[in-house]
C-alpha atoms as a PDB file:
ATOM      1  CA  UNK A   1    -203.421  10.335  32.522  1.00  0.00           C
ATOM      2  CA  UNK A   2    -199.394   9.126  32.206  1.00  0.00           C
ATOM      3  CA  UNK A   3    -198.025   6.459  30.791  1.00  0.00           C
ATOM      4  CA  UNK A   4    -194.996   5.132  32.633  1.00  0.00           C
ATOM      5  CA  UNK A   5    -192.804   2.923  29.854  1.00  0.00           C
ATOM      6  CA  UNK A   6    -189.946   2.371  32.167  1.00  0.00           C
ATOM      7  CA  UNK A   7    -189.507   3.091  35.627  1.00  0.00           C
ATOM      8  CA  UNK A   8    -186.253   5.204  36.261  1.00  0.00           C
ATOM      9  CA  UNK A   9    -185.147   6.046  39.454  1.00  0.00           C
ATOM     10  CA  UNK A  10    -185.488  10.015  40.911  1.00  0.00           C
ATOM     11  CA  UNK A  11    -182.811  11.677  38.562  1.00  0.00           C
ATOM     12  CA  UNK A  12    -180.038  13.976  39.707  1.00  0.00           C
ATOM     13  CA  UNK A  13    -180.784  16.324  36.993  1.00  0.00           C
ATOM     14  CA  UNK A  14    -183.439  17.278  34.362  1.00  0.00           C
ATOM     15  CA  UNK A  15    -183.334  19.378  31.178  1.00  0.00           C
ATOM     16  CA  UNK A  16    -186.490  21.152  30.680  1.00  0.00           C
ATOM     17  CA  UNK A  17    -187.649  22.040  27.222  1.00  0.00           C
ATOM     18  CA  UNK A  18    -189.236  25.270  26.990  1.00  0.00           C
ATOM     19  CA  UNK A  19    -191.812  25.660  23.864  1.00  0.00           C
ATOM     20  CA  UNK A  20    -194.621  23.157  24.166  1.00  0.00           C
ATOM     21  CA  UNK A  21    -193.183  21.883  27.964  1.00  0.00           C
ATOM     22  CA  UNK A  22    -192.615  24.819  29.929  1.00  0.00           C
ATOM     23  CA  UNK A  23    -194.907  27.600  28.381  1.00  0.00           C
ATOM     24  CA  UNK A  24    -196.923  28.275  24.943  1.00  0.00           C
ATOM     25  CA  UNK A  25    -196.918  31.017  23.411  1.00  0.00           C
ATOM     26  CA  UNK A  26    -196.880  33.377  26.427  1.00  0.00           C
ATOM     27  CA  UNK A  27    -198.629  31.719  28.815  1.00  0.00           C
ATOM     28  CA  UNK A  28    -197.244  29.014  31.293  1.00  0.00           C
ATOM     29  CA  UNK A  29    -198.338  25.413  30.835  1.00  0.00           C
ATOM     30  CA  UNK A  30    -199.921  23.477  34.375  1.00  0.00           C
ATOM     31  CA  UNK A  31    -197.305  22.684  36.607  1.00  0.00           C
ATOM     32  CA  UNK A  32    -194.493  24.897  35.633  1.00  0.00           C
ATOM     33  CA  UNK A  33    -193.861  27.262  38.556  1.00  0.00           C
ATOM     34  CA  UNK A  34    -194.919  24.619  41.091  1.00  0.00           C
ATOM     35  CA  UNK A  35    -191.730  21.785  39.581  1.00  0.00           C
ATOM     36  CA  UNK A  36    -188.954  24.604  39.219  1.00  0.00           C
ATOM     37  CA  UNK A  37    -189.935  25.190  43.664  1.00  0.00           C
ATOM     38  CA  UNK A  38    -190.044  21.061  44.358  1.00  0.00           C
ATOM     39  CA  UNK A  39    -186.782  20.746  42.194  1.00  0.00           C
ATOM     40  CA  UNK A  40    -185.045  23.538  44.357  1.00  0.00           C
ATOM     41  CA  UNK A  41    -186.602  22.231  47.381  1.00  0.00           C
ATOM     42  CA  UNK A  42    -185.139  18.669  46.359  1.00  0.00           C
ATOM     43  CA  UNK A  43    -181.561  20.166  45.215  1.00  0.00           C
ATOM     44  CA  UNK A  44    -181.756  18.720  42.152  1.00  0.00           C
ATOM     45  CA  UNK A  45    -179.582  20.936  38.982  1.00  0.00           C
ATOM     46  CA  UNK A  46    -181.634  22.046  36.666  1.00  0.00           C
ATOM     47  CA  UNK A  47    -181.356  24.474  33.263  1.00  0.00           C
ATOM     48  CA  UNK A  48    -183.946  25.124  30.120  1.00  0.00           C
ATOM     49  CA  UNK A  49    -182.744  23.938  27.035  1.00  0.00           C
ATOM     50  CA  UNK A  50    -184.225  25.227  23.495  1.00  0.00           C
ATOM     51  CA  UNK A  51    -183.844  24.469  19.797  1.00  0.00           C
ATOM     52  CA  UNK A  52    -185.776  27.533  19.090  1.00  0.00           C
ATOM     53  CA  UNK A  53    -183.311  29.914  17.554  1.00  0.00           C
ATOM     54  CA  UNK A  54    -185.508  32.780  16.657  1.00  0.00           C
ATOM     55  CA  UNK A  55    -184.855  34.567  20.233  1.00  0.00           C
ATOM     56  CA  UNK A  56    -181.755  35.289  21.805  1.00  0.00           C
ATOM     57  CA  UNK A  57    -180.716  34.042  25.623  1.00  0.00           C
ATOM     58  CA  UNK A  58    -181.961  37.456  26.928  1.00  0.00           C
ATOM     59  CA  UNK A  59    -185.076  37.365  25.275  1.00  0.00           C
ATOM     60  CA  UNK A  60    -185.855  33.845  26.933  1.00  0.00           C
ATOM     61  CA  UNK A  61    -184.481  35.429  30.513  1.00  0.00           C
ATOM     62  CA  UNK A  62    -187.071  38.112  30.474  1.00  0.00           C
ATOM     63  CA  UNK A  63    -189.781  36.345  29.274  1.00  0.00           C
ATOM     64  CA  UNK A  64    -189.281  33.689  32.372  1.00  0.00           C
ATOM     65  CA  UNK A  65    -188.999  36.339  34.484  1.00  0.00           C
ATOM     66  CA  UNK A  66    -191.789  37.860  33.010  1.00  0.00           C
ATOM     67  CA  UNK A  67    -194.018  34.673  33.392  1.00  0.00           C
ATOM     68  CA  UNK A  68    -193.197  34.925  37.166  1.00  0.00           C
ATOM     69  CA  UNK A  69    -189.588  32.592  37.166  1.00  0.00           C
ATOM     70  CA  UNK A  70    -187.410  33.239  39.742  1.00  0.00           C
ATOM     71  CA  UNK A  71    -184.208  35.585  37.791  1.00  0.00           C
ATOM     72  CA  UNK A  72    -182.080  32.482  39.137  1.00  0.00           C
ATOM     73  CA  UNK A  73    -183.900  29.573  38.133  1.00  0.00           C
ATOM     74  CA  UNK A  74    -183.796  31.351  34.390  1.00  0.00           C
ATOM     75  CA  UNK A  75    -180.827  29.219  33.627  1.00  0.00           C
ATOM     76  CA  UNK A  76    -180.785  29.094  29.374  1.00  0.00           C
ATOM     77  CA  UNK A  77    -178.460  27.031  27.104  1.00  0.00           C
ATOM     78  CA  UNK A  78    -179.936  27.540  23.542  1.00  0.00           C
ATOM     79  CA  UNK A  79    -179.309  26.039  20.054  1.00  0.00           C
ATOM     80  CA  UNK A  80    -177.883  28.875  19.112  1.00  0.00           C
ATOM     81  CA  UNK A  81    -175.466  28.999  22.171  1.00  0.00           C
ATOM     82  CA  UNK A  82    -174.581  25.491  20.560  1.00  0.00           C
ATOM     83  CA  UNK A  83    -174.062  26.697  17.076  1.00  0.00           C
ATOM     84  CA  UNK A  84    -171.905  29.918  18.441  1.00  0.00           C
ATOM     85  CA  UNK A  85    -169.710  27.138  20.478  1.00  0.00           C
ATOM     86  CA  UNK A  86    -169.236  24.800  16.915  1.00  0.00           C
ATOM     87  CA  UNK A  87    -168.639  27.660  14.669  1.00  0.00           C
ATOM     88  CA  UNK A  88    -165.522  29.211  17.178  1.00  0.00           C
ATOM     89  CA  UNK A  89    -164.251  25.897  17.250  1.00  0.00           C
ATOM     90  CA  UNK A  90    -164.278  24.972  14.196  1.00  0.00           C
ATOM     91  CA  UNK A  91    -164.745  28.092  11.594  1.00  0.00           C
ATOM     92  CA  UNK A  92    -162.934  30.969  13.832  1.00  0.00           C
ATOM     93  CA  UNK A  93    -162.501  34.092  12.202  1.00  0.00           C
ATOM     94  CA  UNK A  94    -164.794  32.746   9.462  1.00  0.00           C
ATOM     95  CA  UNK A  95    -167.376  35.088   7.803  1.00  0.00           C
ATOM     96  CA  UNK A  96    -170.805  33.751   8.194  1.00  0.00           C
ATOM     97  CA  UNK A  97    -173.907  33.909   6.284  1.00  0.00           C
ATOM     98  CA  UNK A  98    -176.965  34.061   8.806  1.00  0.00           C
ATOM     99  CA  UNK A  99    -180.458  33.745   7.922  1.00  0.00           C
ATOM    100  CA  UNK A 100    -182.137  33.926  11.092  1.00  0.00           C
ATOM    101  CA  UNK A 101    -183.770  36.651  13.154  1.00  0.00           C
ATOM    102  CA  UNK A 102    -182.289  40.335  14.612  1.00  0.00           C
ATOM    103  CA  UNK A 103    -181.776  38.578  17.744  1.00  0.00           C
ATOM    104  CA  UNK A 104    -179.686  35.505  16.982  1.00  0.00           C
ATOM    105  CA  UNK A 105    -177.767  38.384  14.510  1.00  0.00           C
ATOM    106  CA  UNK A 106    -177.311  40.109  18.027  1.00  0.00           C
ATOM    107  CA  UNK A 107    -176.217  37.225  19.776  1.00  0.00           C
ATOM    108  CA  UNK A 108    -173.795  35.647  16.801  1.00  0.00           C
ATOM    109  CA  UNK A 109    -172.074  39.311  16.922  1.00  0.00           C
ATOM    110  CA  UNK A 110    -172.038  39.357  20.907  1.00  0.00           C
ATOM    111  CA  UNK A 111    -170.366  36.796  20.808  1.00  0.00           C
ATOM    112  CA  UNK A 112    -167.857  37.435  18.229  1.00  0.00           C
ATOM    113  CA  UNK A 113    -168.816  35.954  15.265  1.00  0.00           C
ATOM    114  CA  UNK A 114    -168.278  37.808  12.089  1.00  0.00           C
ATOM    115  CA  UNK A 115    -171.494  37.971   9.647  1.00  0.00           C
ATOM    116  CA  UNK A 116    -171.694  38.807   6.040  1.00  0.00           C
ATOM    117  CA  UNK A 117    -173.764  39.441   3.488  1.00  0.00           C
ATOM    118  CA  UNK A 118    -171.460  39.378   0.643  1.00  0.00           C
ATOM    119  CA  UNK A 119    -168.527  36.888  -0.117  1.00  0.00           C
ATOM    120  CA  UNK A 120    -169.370  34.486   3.457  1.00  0.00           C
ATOM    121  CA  UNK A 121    -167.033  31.243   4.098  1.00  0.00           C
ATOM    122  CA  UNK A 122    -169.690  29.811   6.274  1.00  0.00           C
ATOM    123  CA  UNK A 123    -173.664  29.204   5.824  1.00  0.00           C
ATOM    124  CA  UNK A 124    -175.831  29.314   8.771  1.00  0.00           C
ATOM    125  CA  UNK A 125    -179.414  28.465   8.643  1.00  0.00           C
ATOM    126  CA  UNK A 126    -181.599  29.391  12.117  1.00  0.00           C
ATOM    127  CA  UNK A 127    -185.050  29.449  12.912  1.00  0.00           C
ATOM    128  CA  UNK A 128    -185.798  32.690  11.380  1.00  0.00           C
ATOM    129  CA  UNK A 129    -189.631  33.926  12.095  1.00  0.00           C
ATOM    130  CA  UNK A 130    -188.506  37.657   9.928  1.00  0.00           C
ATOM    131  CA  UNK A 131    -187.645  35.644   6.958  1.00  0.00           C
ATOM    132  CA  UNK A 132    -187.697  37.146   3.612  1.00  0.00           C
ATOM    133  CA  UNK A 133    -187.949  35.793   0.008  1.00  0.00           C
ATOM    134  CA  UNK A 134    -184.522  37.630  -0.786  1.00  0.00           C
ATOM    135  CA  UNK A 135    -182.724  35.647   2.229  1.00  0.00           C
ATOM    136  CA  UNK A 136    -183.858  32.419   0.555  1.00  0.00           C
ATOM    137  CA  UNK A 137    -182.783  33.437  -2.518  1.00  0.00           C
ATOM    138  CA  UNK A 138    -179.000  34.746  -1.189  1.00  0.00           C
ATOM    139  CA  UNK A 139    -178.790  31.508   0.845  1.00  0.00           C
ATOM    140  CA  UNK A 140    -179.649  29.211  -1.855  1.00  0.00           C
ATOM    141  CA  UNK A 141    -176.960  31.116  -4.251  1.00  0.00           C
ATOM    142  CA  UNK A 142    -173.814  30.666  -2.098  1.00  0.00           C
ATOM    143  CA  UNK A 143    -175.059  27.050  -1.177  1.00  0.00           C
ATOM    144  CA  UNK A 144    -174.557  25.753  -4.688  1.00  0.00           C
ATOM    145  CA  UNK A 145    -170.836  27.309  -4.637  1.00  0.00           C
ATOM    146  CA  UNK A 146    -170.489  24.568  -2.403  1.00  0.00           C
ATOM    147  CA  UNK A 147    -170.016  26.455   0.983  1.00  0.00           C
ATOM    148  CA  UNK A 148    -170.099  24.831   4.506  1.00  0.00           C
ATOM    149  CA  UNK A 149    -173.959  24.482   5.611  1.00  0.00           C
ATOM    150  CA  UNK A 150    -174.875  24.391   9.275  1.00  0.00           C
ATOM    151  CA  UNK A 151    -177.967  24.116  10.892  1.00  0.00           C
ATOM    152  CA  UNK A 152    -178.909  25.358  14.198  1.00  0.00           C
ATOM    153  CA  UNK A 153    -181.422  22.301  15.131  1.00  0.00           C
ATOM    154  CA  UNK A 154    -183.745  20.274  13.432  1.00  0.00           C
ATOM    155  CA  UNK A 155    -187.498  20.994  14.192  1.00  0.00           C
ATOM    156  CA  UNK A 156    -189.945  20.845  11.761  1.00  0.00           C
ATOM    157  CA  UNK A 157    -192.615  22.839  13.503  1.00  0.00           C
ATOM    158  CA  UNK A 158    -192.929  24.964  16.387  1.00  0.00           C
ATOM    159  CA  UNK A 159    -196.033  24.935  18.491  1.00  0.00           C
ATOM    160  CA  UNK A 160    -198.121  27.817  19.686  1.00  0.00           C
ATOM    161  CA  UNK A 161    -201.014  28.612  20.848  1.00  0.00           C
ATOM    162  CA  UNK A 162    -202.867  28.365  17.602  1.00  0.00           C
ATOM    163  CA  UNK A 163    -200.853  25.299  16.289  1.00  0.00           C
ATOM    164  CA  UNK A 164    -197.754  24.182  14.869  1.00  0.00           C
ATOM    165  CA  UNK A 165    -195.588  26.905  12.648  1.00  0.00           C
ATOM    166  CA  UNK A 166    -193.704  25.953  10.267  1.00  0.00           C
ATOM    167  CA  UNK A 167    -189.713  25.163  11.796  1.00  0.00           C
ATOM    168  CA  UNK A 168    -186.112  25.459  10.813  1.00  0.00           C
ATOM    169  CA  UNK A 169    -187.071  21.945   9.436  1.00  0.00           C
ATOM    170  CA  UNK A 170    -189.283  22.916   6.929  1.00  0.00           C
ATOM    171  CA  UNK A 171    -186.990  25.670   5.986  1.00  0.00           C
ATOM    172  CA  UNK A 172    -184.449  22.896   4.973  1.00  0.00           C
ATOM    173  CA  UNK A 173    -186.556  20.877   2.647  1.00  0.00           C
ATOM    174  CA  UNK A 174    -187.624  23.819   0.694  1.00  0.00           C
ATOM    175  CA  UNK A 175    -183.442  24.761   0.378  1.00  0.00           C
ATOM    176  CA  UNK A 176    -183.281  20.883  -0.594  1.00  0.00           C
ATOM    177  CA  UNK A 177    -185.687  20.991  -3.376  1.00  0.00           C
ATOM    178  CA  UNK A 178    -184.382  23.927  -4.604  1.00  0.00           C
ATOM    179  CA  UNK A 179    -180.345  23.124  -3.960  1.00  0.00           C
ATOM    180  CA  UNK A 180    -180.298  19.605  -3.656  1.00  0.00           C
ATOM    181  CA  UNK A 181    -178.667  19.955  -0.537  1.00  0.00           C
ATOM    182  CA  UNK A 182    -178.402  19.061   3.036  1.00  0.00           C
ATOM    183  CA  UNK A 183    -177.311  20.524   6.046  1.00  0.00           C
ATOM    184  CA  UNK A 184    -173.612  19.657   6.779  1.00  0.00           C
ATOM    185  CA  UNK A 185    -174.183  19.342  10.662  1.00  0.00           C
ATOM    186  CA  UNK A 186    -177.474  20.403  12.891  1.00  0.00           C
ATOM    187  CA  UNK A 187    -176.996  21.267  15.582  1.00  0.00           C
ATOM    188  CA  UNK A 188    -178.991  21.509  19.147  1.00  0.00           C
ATOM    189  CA  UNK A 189    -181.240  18.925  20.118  1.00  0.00           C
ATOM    190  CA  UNK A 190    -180.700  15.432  20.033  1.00  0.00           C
ATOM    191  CA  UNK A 191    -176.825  16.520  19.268  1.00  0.00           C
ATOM    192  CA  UNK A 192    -175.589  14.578  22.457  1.00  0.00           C
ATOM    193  CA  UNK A 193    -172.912  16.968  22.690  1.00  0.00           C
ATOM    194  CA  UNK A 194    -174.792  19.689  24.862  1.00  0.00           C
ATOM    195  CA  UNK A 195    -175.844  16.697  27.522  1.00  0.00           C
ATOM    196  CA  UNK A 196    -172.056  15.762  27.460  1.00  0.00           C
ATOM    197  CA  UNK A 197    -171.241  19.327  28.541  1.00  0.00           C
ATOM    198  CA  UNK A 198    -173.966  19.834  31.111  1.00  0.00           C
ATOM    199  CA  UNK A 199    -172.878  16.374  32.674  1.00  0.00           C
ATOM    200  CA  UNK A 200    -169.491  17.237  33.411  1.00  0.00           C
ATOM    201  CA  UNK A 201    -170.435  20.976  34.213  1.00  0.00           C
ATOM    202  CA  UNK A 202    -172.815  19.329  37.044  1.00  0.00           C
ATOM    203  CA  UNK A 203    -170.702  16.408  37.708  1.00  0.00           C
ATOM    204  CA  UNK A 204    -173.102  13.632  36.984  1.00  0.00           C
ATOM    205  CA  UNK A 205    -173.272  10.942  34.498  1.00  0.00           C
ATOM    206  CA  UNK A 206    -175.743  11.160  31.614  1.00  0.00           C
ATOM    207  CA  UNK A 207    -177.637   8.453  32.822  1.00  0.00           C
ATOM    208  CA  UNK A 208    -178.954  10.495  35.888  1.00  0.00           C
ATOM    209  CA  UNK A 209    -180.404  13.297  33.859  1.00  0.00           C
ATOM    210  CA  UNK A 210    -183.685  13.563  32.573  1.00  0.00           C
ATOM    211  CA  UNK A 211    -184.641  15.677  29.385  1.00  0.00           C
ATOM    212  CA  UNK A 212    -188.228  16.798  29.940  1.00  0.00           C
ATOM    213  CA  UNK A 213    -189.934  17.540  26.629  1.00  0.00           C
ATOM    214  CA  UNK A 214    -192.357  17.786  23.765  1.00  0.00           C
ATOM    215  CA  UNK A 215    -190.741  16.321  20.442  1.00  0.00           C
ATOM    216  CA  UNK A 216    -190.112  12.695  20.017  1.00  0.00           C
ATOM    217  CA  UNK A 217    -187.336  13.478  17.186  1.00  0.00           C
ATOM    218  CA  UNK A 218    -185.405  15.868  19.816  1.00  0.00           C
ATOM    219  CA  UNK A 219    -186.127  15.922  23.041  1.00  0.00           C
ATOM    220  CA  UNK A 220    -186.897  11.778  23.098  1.00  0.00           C
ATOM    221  CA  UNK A 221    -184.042  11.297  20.927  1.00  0.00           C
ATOM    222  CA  UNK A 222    -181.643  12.200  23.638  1.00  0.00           C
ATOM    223  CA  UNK A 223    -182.605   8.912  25.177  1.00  0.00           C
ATOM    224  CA  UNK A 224    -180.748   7.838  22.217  1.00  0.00           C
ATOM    225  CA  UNK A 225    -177.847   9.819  21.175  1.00  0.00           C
ATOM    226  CA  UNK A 226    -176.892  10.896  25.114  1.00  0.00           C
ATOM    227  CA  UNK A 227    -177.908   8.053  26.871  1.00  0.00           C
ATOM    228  CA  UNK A 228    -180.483   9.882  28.851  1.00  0.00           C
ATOM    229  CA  UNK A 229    -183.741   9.329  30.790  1.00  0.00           C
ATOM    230  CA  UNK A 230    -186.808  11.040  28.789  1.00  0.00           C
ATOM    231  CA  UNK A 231    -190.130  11.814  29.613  1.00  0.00           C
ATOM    232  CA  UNK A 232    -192.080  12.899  27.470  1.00  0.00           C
ATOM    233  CA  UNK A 233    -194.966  15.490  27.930  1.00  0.00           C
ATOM    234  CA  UNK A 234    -198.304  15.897  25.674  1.00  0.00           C
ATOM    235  CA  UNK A 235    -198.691  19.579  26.075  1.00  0.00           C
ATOM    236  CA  UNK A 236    -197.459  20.771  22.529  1.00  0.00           C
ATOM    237  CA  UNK A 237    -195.866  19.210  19.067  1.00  0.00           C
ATOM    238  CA  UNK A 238    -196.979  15.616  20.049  1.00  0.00           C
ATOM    239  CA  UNK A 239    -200.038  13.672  20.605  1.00  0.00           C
ATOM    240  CA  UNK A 240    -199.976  10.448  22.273  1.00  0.00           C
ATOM    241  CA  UNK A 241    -201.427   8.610  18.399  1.00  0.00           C
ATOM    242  CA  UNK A 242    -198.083   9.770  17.568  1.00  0.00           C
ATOM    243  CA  UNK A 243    -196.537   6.814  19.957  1.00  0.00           C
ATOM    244  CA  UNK A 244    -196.242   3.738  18.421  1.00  0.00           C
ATOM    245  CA  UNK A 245    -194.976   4.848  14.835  1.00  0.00           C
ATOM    246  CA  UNK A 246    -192.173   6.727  16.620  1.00  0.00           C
ATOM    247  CA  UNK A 247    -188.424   5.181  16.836  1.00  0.00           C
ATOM    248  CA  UNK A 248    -187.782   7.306  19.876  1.00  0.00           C
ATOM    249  CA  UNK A 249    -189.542   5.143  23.250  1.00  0.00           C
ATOM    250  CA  UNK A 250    -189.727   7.577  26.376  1.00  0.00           C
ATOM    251  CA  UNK A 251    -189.142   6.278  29.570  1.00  0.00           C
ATOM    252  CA  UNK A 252    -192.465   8.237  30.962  1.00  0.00           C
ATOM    253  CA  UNK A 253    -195.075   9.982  28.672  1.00  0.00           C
ATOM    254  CA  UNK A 254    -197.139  12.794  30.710  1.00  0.00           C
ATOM    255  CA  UNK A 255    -199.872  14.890  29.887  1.00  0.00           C
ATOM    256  CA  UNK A 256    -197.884  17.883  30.942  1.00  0.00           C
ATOM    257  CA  UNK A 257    -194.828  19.013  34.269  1.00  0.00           C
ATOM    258  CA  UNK A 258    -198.093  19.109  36.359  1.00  0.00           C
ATOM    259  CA  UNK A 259    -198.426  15.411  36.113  1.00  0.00           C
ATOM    260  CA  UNK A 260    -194.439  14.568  35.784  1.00  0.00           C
ATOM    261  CA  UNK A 261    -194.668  16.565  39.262  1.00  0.00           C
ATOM    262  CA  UNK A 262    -197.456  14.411  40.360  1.00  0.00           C
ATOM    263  CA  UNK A 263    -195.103  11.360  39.596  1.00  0.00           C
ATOM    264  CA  UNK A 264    -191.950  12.355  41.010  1.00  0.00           C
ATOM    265  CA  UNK A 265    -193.051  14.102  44.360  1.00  0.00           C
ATOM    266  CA  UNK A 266    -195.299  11.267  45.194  1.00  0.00           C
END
């Protein structure tokens, strides 16, 4: 069953989430495989974009390709690409505070970022699924000396196969409650920055994409911030009674790619 709100014309590009829309857990969801071939077949650009910040790009690669995508079709911009992009721009050379997982560590130092534990300039806050009383406790110290705090995205849960776990988001209002403070910036999705930069990188205007995903407060919220198409599919954080007390409208609502497919190639 769909729900069409609007009807947009075939885009020229689509951002696929990944958790809740492409796979969960580690299993693909219906329709997957079958909409990366009719989206090559059809030329039309395409790349995965994440907020989840508790793997690295690698770690996403090899799962795809793991899960039986093609090596090229694993095309990966992540909120912690995003993050890594903001901090050299605007914090370079500045010692960071990371509470997030070995993997976004890994990445953050790949790609030159210096991280601390003592004596940082910078806070950064990711979704960190090793998390340990003693990071809280560190974090929430050098927060009230007033450091810069930066978030790598804003999701409150995460979903899996046996529900939603608890997000970066939920990480925040604990700090909150216990700080009194909020992030400075967040970063990832609906931060219409990283449509900006994948509309000039494919030549296209932001009205031609589609985002493809599960969250009304991200992935619909592009519709807002970037001025893209959404669809929305049903296959992870939301459930269609979550509809009409939402802000964010999507221009389709499916029950998952298999019927977005359905829609698209018909």
């Amino acid at each position: 069953m769909q729900l069409t709100v609007n009807t947009p014309t075939r885009p020229s590009a689509i951002i696929l989430d990944m958790d809740g829309t492409f796979f969960l857990g580690d299993a693909l969801l219906p329709g997957a495989l079958e909409l990366l071939d009719w989206l090559n077949e059809m030329g039309i650009r395409f790349t995965f974009l994440t907020n989840n910040t508790s793997r690295g790009k690698q770690d996403y690669v090899r799962m795809l390709t793991s899960l039986g995508v093609r090596q090229e079709d694993a095309r990966i911009y992540t909120a912690g690409d995003a993050t890594i992009s903001y901090l050299k721009l605007n914090y370079p050379g500045h010692r960071v505070f990371l509470v997030g997982t070995e993997s976004l560590r890994s990445s953050f130092e790949e790609k030159g970022i210096q991280l601390v534990h003592d004596n940082p300039e910078v806070l950064v806050l990711g979704y960190d699924t090793e998390l340990t009383y003693q990071k809280l406790v560190n974090f929430c110290f050098y927060l009230r000396c007033g450091l810069p705090y930066v978030a790598t995205h804003p999701d409150l849960n995460c979903p899996s196969q046996i529900g939603p776990l608890p997000d970066i988001g939920s990480f925040m209002a604990l700090i909150e409650v216990s700080t009194g403070r909020l992030p400075d910036v967040v970063l990832g999705k609906p931060n219409a920055g990283i449509v900006q930069q994948l509309a000039r990188k494919w030549g296209v205007d932001v009205s031609e994409i589609l985002m493809v995903g599960d969250r009304l407060y991200t992935d619909i919220a592009l519709g807002k911030t970037a001025g893209v198409q959404t669809a929305l599919v049903l296959s992870g954080e939301t459930k269609r009674s979550d509809l009409p007390d939402s802000q964010f409208e999507p221009d389709f609502v499916f029950e998952n790619l298999a019927g977005l497919l359905q829609h698209f190639s018909s």
